[in-house]
C-alpha atoms as a PDB file:
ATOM      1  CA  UNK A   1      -5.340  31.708  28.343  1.00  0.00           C
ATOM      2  CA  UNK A   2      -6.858  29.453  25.367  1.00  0.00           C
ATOM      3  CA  UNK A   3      -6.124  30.890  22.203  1.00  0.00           C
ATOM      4  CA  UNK A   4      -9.477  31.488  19.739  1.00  0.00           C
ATOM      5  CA  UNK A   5      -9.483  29.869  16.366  1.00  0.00           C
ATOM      6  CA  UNK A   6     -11.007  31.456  13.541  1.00  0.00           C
ATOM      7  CA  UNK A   7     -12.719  29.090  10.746  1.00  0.00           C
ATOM      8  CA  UNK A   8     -12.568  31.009   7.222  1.00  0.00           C
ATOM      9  CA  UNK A   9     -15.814  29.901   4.869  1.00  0.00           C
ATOM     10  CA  UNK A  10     -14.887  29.704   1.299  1.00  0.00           C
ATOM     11  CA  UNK A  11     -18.262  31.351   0.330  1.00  0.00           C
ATOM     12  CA  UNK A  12     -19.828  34.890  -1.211  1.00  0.00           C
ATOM     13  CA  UNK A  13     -22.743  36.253   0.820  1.00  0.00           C
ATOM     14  CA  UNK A  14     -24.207  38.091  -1.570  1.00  0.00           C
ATOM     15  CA  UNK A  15     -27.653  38.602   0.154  1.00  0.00           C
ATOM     16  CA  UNK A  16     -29.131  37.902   4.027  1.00  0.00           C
ATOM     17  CA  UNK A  17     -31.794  35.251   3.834  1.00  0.00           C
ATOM     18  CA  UNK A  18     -32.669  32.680   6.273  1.00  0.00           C
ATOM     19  CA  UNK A  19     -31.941  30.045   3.304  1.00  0.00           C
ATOM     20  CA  UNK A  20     -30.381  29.391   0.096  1.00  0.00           C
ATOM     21  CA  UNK A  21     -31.746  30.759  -2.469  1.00  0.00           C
ATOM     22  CA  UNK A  22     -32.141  30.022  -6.294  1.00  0.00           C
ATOM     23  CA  UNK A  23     -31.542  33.809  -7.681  1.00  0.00           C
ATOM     24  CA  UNK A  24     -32.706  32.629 -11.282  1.00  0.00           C
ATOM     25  CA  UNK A  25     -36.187  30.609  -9.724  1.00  0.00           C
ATOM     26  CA  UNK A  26     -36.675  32.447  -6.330  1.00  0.00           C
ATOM     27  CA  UNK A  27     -36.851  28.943  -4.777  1.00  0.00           C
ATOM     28  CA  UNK A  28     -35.359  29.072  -1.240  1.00  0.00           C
ATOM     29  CA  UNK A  29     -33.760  25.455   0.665  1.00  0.00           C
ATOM     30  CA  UNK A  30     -33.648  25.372   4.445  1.00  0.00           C
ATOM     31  CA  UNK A  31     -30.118  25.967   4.962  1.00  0.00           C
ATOM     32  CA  UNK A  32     -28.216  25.140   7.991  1.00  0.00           C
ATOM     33  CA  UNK A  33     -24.364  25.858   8.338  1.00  0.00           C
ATOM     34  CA  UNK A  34     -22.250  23.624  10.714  1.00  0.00           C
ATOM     35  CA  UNK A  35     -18.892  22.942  10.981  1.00  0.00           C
ATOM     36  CA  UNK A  36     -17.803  19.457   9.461  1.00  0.00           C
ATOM     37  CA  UNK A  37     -16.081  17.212  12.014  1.00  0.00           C
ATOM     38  CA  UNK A  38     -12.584  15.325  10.884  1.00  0.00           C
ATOM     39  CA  UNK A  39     -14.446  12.096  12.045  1.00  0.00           C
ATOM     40  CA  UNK A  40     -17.615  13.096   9.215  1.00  0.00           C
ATOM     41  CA  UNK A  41     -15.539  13.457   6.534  1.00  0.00           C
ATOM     42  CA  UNK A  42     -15.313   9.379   5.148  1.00  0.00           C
ATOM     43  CA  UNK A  43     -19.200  10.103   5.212  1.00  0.00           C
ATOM     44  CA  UNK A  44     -19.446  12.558   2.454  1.00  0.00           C
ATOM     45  CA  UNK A  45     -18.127  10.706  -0.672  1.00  0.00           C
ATOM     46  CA  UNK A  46     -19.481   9.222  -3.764  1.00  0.00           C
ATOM     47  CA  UNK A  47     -19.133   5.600  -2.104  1.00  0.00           C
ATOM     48  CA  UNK A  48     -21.662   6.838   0.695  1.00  0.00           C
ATOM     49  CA  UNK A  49     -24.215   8.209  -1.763  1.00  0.00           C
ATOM     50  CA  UNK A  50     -22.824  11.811  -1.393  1.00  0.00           C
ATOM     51  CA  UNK A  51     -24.613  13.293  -4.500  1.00  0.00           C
ATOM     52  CA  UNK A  52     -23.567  17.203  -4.503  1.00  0.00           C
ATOM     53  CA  UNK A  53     -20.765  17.935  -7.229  1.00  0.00           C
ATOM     54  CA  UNK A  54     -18.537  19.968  -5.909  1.00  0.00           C
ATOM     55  CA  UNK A  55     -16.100  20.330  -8.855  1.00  0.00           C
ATOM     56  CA  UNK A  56     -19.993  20.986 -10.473  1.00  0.00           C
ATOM     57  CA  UNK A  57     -21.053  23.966  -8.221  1.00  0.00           C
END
């Protein structure tokens, strides 16, 4: 029998919404959660034009 995996996200829900959402503006961002492959990660740096901060958020 295959053994299941569980992913942990590193992440507070603090409300359901169908989005991020700016809790000082009210703005909302289409949001879509996926998991990031091993292969993707040389694709999300600084060199590539990654822009989020995440020492920043």
């Amino acid at each position: 029998m295959k053994k299941e995996s569980r992913i942990g996200l590193d992440f507070e829900v603090d409300k359901l919404t169908n989005s991020i959402e700016n809790i000082i503006t009210g703005d909302s961002f289409a949001t879509e959660v996926l998991i990031l492959e091993k292969s993707e990660l040389k694709l999300v740096s600084k060199r590539e034009k990654w822009l989020f901060d995440w020492k920043e958020e």
